[in-house]
N, C-alpha and C. Protein backbone atom coordinates (compact mmCIF):
# COMPACT_ATOMS: atom_id res chain seq x y z
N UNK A 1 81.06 1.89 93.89
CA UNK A 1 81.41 2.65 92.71
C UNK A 1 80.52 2.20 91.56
N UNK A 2 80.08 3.06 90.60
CA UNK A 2 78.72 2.72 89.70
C UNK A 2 79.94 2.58 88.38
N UNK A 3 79.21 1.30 87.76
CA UNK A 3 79.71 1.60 86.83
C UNK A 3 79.63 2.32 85.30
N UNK A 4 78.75 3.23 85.90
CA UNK A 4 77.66 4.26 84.55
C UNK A 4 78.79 5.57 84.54
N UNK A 5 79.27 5.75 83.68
CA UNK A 5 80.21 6.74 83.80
C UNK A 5 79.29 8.41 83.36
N UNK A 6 80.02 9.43 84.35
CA UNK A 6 79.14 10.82 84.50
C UNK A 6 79.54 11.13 83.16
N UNK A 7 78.23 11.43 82.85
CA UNK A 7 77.82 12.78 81.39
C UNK A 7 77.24 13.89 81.88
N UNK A 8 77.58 14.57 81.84
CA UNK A 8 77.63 16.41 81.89
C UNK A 8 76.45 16.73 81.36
N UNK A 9 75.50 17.01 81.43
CA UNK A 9 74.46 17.48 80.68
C UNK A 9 74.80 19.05 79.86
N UNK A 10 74.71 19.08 78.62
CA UNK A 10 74.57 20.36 77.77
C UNK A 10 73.38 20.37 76.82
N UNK A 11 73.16 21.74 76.94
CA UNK A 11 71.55 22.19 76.45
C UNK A 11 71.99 21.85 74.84
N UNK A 12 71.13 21.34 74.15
CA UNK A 12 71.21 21.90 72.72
C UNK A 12 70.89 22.53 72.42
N UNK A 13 70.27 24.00 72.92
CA UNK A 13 69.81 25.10 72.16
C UNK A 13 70.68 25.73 73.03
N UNK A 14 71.28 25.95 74.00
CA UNK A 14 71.94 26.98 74.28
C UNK A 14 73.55 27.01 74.71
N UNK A 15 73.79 25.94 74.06
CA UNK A 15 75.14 25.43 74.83
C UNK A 15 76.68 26.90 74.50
N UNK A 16 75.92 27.56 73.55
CA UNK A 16 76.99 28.42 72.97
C UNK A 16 77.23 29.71 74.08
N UNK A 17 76.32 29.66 74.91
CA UNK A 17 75.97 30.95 75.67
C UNK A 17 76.62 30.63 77.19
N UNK A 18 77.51 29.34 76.92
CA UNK A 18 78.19 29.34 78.21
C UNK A 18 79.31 29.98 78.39
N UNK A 19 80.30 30.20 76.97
CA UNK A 19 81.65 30.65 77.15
C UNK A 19 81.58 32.31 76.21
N UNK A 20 82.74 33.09 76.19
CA UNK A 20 82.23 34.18 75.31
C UNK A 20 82.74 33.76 74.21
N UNK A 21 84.24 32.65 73.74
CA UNK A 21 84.71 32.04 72.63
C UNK A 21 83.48 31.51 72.10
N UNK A 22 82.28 30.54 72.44
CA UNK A 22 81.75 29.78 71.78
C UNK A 22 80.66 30.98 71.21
N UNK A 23 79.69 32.31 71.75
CA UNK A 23 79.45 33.27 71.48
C UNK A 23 79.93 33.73 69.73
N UNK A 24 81.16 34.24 70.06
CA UNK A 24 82.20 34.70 68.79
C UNK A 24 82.14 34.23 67.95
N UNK A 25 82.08 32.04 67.71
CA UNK A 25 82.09 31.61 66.73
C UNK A 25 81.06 31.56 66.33
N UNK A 26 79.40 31.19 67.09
CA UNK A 26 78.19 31.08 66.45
C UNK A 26 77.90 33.00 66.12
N UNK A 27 78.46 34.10 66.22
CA UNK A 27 78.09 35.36 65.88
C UNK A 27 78.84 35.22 64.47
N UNK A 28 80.38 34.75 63.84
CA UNK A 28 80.48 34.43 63.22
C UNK A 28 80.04 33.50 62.09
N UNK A 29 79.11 32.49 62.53
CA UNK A 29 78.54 31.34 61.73
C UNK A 29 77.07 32.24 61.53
N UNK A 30 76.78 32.90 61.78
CA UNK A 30 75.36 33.58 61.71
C UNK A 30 75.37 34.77 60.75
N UNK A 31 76.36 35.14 60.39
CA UNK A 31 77.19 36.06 59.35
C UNK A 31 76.71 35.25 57.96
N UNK A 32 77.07 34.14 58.20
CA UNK A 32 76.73 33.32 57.10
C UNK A 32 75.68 33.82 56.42
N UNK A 33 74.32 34.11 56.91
CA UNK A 33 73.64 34.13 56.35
C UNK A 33 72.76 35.25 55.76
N UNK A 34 73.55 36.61 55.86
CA UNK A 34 73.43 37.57 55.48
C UNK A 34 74.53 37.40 54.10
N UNK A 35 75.48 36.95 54.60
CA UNK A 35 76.53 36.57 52.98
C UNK A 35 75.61 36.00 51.80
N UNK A 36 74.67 34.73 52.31
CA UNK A 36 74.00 33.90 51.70
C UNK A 36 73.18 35.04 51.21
N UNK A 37 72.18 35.85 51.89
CA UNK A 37 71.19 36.69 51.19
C UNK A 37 71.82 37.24 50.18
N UNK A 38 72.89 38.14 50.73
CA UNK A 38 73.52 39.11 49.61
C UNK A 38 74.07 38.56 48.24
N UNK A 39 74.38 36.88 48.48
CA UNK A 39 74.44 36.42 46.84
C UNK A 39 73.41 36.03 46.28
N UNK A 40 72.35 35.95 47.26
CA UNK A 40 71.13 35.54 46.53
C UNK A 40 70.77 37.03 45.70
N UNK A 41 70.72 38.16 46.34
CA UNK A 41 70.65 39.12 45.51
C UNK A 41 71.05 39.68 44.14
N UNK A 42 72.76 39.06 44.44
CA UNK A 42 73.04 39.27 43.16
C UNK A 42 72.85 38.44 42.10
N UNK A 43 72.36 37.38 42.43
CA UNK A 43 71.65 36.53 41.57
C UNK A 43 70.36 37.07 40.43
N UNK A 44 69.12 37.74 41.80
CA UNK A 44 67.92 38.18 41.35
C UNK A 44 68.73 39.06 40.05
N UNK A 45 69.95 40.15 40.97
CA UNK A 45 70.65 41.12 40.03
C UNK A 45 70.37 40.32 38.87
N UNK A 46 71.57 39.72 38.42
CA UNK A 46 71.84 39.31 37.18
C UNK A 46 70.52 38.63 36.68
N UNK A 47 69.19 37.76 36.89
CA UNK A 47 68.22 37.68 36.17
C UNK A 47 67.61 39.46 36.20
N UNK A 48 67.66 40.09 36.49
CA UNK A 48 66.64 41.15 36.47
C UNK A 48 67.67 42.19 35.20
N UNK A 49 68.73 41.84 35.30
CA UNK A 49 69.86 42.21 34.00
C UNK A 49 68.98 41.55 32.45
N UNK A 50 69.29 40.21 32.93
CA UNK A 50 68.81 39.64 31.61
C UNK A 50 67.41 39.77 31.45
N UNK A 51 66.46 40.17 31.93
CA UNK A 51 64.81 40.88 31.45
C UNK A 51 65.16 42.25 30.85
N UNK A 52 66.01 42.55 31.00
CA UNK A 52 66.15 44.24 29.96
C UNK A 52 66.24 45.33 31.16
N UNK A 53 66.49 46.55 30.42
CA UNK A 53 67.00 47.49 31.15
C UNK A 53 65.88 48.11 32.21
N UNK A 54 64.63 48.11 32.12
CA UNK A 54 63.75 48.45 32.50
C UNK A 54 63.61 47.76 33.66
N UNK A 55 63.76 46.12 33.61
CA UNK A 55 63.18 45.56 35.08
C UNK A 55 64.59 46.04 35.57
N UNK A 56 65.63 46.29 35.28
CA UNK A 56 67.44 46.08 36.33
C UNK A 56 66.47 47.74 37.27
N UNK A 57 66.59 48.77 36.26
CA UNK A 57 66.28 49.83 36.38
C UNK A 57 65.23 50.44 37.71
N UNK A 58 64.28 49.67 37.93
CA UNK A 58 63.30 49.07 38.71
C UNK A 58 63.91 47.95 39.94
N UNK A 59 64.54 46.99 39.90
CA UNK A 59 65.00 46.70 40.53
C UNK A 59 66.60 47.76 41.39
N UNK A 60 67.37 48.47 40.49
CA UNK A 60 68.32 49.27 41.04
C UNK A 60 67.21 50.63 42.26
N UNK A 61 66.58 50.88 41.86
CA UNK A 61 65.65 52.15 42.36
C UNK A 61 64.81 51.02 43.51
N UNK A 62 65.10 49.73 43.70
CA UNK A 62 64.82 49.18 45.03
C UNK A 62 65.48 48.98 45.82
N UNK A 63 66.81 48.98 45.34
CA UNK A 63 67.75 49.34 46.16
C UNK A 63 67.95 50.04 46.95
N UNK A 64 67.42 51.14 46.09
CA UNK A 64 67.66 52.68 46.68
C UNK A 64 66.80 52.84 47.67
N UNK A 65 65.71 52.15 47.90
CA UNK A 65 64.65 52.73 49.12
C UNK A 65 65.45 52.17 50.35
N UNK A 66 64.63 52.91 51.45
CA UNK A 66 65.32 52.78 53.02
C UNK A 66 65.53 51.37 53.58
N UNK A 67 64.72 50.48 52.88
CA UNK A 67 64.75 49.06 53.45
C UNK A 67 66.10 48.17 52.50
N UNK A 68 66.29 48.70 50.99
CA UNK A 68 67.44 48.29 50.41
C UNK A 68 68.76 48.54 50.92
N UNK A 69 68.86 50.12 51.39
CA UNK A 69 70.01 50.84 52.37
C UNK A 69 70.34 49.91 53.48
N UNK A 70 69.60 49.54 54.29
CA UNK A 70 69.05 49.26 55.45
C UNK A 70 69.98 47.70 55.59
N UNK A 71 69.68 46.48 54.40
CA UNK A 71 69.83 45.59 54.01
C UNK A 71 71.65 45.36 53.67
N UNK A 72 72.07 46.43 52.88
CA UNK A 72 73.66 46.34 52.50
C UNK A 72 74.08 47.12 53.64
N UNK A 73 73.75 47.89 54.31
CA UNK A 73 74.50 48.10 55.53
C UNK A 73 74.68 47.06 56.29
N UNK A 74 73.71 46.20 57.00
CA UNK A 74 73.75 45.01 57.77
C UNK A 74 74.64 44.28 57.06
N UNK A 75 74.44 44.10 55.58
CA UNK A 75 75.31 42.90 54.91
C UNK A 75 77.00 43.49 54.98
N UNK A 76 77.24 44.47 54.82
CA UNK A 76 78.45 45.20 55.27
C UNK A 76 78.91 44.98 56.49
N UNK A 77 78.15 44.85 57.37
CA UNK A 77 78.77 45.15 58.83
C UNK A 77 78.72 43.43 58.83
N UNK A 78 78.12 42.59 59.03
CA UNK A 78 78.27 40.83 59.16
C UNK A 78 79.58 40.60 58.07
N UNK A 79 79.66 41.26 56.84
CA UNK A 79 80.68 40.79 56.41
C UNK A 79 82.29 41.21 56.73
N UNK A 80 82.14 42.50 57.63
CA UNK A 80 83.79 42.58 58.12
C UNK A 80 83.63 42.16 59.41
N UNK A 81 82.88 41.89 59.97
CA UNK A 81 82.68 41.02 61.30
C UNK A 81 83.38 39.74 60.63
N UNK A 82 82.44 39.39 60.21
CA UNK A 82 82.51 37.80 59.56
C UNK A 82 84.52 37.59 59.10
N UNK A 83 85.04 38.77 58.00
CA UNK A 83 86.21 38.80 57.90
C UNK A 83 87.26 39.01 58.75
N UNK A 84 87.14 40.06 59.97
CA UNK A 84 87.96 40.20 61.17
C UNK A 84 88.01 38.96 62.03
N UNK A 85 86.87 38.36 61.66
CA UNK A 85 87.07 37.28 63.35
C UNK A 85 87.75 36.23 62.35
N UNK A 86 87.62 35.92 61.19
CA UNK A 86 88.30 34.98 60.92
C UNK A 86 89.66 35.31 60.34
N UNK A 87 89.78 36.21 59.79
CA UNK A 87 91.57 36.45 60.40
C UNK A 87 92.44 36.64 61.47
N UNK A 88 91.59 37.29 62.37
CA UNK A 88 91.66 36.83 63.67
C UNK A 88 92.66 35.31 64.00
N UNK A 89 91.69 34.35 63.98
CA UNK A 89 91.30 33.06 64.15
C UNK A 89 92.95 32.44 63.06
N UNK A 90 92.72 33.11 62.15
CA UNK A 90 93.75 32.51 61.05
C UNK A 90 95.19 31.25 61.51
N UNK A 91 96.08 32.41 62.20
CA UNK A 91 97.13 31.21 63.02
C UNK A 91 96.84 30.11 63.55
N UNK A 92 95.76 30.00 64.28
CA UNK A 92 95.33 28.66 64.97
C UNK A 92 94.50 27.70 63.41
N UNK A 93 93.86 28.55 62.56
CA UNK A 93 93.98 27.45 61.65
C UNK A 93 94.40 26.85 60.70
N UNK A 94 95.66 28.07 60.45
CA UNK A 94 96.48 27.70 59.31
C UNK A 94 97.98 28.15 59.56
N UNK A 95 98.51 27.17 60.71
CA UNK A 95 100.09 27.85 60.97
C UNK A 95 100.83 27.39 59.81
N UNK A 96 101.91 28.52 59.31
CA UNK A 96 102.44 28.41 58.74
C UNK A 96 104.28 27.81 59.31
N UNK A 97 104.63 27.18 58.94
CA UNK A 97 105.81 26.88 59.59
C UNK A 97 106.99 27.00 58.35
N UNK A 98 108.10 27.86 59.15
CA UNK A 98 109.15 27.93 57.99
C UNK A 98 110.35 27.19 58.91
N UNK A 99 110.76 26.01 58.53
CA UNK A 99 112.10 25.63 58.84
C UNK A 99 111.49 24.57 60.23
N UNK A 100 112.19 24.79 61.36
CA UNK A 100 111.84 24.40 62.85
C UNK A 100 110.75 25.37 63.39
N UNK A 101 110.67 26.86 63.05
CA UNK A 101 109.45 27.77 63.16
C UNK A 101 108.49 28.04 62.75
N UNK A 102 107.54 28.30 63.61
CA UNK A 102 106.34 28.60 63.30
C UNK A 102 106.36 30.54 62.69
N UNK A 103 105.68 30.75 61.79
CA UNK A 103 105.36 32.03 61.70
C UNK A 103 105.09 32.30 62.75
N UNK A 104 104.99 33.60 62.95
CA UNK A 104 104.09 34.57 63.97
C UNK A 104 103.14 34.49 63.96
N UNK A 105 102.24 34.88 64.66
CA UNK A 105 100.59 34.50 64.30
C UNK A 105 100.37 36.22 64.15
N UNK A 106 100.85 37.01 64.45
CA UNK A 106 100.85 38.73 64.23
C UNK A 106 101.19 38.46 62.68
N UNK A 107 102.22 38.27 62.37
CA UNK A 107 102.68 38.31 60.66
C UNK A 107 101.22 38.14 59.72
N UNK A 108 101.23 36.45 60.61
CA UNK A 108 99.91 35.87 59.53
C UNK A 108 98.72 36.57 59.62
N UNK A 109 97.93 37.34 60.63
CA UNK A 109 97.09 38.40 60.43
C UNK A 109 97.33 40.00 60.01
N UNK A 110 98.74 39.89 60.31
CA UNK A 110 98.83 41.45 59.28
C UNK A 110 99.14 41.23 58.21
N UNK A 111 99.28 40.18 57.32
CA UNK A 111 99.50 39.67 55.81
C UNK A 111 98.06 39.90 55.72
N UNK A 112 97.16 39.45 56.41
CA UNK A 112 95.53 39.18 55.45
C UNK A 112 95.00 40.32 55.44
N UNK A 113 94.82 40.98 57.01
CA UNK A 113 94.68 42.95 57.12
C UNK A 113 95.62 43.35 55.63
N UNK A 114 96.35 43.64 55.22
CA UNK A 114 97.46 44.50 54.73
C UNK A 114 96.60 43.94 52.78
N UNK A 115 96.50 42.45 53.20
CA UNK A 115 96.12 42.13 51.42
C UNK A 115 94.73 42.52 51.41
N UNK A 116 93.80 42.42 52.43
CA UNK A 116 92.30 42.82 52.05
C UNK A 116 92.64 44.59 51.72
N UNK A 117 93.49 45.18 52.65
CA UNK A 117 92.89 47.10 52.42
C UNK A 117 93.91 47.14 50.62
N UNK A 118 95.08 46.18 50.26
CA UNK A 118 95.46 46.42 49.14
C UNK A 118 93.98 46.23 47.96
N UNK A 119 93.60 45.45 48.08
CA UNK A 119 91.93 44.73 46.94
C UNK A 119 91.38 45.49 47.33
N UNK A 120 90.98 46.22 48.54
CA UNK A 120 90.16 47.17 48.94
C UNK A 120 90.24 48.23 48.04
N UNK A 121 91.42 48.76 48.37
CA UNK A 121 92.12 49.98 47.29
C UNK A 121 92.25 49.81 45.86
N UNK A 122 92.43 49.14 45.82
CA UNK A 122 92.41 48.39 44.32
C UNK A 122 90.69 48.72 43.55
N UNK A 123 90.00 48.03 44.25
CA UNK A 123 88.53 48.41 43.94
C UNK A 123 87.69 49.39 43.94
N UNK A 124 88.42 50.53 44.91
CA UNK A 124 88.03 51.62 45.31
C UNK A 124 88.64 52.64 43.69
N UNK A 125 89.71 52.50 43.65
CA UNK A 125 90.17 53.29 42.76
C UNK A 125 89.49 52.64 40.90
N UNK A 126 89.97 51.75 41.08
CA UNK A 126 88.75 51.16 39.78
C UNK A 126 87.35 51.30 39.08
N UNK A 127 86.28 51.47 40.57
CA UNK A 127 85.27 51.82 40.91
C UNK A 127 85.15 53.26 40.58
N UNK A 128 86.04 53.87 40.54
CA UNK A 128 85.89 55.40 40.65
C UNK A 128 85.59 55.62 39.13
């Protein structure tokens, strides 16, 4: 009997591509960084605000071309990805317990569904 105890070999570049859970979370963690762009944008936004109406103006009408479209669609779709899987996920990381019970883990994701389409609506009608 050896006394070198077995280690499993796992890839570091691909170890995520063994299960479809580990998949889900790095498609989730990769979301990240379309979030990251899109605040970097609104960043440029707000300096291209404070140069005067002319550069925002110029910058809004870059928006508008096919590659700006192109850009908030993707950032749209990673960000309710990004929001579904982690409410999803919610119960396992934040059980709520009342008394000797645990919430439901259905409750605790139709509380976060039910409060995002309320802010949703909320913004939608505001916006208008």
């Amino acid at each position: 009997m050896s006394g070198k105890p077995y280690i499993r070999e796992i890839s570091k570049t691909t170890w995520f591509l063994s299960q479809p859970r580990y998949k889900r979370y790095m498609a989730r963690e990769v979301t990240c960084i379309f979030i990251f762009a899109y605040t970097f944008l609104l960043i440029v936004a707000l300096a291209r605000l404070a140069q005067g109406p002319e550069a925002f103006q110029e910058f809004l009408n870059a928006l508008r071309s096919p590659l700006g479209v192109l850009f908030n669609v993707a950032v749209l779709i990673a960000t309710v990805y990004h929001s579904m899987s982690w409410f999803n996920v919610t119960p396992q990381a934040m059980p709520i317990q009342r008394g000797e019970e645990f919430v439901p883990g259905k409750i605790i994701v139709g509380a976060h569904y039910g409060a995002w389409a309320v802010v949703s609506l909320i913004i939608l009608i505001l916006g208008v």
